[in-house]
C-alpha atoms as a PDB file:
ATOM      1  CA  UNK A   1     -30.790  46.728 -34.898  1.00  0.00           C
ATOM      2  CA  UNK A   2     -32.649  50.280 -34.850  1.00  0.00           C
ATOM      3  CA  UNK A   3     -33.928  52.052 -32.317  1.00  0.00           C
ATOM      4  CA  UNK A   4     -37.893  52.753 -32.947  1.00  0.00           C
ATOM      5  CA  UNK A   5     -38.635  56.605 -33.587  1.00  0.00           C
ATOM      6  CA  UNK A   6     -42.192  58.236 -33.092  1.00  0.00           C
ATOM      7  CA  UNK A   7     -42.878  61.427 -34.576  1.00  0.00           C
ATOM      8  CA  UNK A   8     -43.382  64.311 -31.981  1.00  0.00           C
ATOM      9  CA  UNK A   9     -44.541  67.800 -32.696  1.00  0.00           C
ATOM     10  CA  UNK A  10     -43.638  70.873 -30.921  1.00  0.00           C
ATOM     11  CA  UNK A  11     -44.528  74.610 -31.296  1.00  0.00           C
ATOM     12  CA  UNK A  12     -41.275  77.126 -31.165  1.00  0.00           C
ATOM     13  CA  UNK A  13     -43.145  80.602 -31.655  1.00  0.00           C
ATOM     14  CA  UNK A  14     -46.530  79.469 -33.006  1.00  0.00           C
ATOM     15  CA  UNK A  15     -44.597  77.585 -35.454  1.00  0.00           C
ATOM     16  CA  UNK A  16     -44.839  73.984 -35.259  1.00  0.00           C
ATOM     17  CA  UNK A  17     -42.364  71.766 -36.138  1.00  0.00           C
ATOM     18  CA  UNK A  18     -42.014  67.798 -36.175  1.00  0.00           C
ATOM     19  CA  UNK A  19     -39.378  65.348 -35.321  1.00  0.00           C
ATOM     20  CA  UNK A  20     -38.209  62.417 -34.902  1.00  0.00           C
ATOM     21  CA  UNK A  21     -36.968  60.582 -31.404  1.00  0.00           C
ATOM     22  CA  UNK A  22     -37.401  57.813 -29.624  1.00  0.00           C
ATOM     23  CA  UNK A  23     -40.283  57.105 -27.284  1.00  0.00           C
ATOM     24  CA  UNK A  24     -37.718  57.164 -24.171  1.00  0.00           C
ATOM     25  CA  UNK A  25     -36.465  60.558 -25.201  1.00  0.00           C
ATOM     26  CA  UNK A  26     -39.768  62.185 -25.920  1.00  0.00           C
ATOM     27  CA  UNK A  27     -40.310  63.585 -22.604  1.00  0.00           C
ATOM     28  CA  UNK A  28     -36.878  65.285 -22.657  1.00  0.00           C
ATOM     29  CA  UNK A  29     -37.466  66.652 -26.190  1.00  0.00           C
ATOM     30  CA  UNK A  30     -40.507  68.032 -25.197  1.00  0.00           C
ATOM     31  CA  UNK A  31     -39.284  69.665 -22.049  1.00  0.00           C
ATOM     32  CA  UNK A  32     -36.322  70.823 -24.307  1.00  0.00           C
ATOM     33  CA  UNK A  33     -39.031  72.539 -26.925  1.00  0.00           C
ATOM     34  CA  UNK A  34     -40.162  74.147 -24.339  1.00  0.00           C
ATOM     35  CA  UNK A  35     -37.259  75.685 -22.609  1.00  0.00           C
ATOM     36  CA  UNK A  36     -36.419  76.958 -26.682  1.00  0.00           C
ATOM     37  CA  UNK A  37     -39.260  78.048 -26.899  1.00  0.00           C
ATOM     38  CA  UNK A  38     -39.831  80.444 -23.441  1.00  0.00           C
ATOM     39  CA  UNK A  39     -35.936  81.832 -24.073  1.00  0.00           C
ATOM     40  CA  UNK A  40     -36.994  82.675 -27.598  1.00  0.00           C
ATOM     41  CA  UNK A  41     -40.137  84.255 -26.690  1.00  0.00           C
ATOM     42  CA  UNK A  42     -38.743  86.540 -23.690  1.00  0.00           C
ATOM     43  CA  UNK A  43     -35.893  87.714 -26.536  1.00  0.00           C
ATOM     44  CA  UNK A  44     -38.380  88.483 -29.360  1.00  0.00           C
ATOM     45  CA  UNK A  45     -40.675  90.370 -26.103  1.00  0.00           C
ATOM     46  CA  UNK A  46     -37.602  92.392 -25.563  1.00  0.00           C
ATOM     47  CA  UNK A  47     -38.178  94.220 -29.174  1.00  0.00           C
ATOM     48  CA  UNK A  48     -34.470  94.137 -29.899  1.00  0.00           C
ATOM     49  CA  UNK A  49     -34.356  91.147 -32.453  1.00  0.00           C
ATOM     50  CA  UNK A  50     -37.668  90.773 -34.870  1.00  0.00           C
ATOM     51  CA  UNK A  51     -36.198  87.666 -37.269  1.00  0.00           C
ATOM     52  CA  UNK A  52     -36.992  83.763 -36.654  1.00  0.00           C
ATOM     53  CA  UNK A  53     -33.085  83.560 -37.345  1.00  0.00           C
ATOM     54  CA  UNK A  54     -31.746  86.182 -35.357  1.00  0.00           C
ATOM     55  CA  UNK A  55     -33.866  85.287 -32.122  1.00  0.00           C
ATOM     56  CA  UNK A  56     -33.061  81.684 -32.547  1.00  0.00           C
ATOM     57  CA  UNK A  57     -29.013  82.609 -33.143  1.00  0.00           C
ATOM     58  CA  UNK A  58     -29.785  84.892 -29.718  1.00  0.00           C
ATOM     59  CA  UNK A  59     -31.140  81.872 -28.220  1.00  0.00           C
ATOM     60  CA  UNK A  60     -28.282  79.670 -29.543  1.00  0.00           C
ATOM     61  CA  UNK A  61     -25.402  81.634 -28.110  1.00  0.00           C
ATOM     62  CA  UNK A  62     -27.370  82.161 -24.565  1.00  0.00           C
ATOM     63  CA  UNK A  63     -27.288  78.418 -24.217  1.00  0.00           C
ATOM     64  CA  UNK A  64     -23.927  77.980 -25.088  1.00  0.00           C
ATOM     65  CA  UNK A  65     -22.694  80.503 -22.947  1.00  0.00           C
ATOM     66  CA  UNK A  66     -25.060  78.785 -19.742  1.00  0.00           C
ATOM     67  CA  UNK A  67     -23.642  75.658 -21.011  1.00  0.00           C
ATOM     68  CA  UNK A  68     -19.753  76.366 -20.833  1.00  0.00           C
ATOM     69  CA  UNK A  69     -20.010  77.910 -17.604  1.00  0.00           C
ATOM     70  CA  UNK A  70     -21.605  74.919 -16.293  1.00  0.00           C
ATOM     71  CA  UNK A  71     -18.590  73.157 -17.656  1.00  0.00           C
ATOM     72  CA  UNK A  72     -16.259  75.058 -15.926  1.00  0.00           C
ATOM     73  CA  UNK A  73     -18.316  75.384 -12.318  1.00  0.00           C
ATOM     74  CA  UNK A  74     -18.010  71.262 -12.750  1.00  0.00           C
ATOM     75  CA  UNK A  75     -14.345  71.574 -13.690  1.00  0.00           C
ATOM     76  CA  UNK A  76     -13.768  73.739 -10.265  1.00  0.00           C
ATOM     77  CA  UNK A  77     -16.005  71.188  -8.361  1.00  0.00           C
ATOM     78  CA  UNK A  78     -14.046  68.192 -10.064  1.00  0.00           C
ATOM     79  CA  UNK A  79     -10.702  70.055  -8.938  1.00  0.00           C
ATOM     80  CA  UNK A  80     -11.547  70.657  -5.766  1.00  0.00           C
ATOM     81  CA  UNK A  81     -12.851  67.355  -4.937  1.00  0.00           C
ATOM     82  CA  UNK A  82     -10.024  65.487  -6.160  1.00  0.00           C
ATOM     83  CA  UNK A  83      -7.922  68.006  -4.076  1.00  0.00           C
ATOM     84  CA  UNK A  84      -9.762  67.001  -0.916  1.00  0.00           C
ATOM     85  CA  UNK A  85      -9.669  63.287  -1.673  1.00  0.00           C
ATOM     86  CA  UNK A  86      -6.000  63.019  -2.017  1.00  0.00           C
ATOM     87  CA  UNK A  87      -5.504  65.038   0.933  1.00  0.00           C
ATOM     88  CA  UNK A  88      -7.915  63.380   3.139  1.00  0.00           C
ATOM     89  CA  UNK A  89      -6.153  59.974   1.490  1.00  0.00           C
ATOM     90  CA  UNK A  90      -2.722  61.756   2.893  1.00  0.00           C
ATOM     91  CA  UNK A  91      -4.086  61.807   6.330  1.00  0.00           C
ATOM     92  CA  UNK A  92      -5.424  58.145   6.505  1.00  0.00           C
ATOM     93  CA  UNK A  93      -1.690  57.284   5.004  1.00  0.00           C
ATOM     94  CA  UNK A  94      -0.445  59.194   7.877  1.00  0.00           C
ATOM     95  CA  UNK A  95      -2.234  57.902  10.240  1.00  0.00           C
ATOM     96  CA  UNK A  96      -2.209  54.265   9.471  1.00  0.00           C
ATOM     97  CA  UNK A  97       1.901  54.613   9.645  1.00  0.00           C
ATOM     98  CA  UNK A  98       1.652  56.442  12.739  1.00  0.00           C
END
C-alpha cells in the first residue's frame, strides 16, 4: 500500500519549486523551505557567493556542520547520562546490601 502524496510548492530565492510529500509531512517541509531559504538568503546578502549552486553548496555544508555537532552534544549527553545511571544504580546496589 502507498502512502498518498500532495504536491506542495515552495519559493527558495524567488524561485519556486514543487514537490512531492505527504499531507502529514507538509508542515515540516514547509517549515524546512523556509529555514533553506532564510540561510540562503543571509549568504547571498553577504556578497561573497553570487551562484544558485555555490550559495546552496554554502548552505549545504552549514547544515551539516550544525547537524554533526548536534550529534556529538547528544553523544556527550548520552555518555554522561548513562554514566550517572549506572552510578546512581551502584548506590541503590549498595545500599540495598547494606
Amino acid at each position: 500500500m502507498t502512502t498518498p502524496s500532495e504536491a506542495v510548492s515552495i519559493t527558495i530565492l524567488d524561485r519556486k519549486y514543487q514537490f512531492a510529500c505527504a499531507p502529514e509531512q507538509r508542515k515540516d517541509l514547509l517549515a524546512a523551505a523556509q529555514h533553506l531559504d532564510e540561510t540562503m538568503k543571509e549568504i547571498k546578502e553577504s556578497g561573497r557567493l553570487m551562484s544558485l549552486e555555490r550559495i546552496a553548496l554554502q548552505a549545504a555544508l552549514n547544515f551539516s556542520d550544525e547537524l554533526l555537532k548536534l550529534h556529538r552534544d547528544l553523544d556527550i549527553r548520552t555518555e554522561k547520562i548513562d554514566s550517572r545511571i549506572r552510578l546512581l544504580a551502584d548506590q541503590l546496589d549498595d545500599a540495598l546490601k547494606g
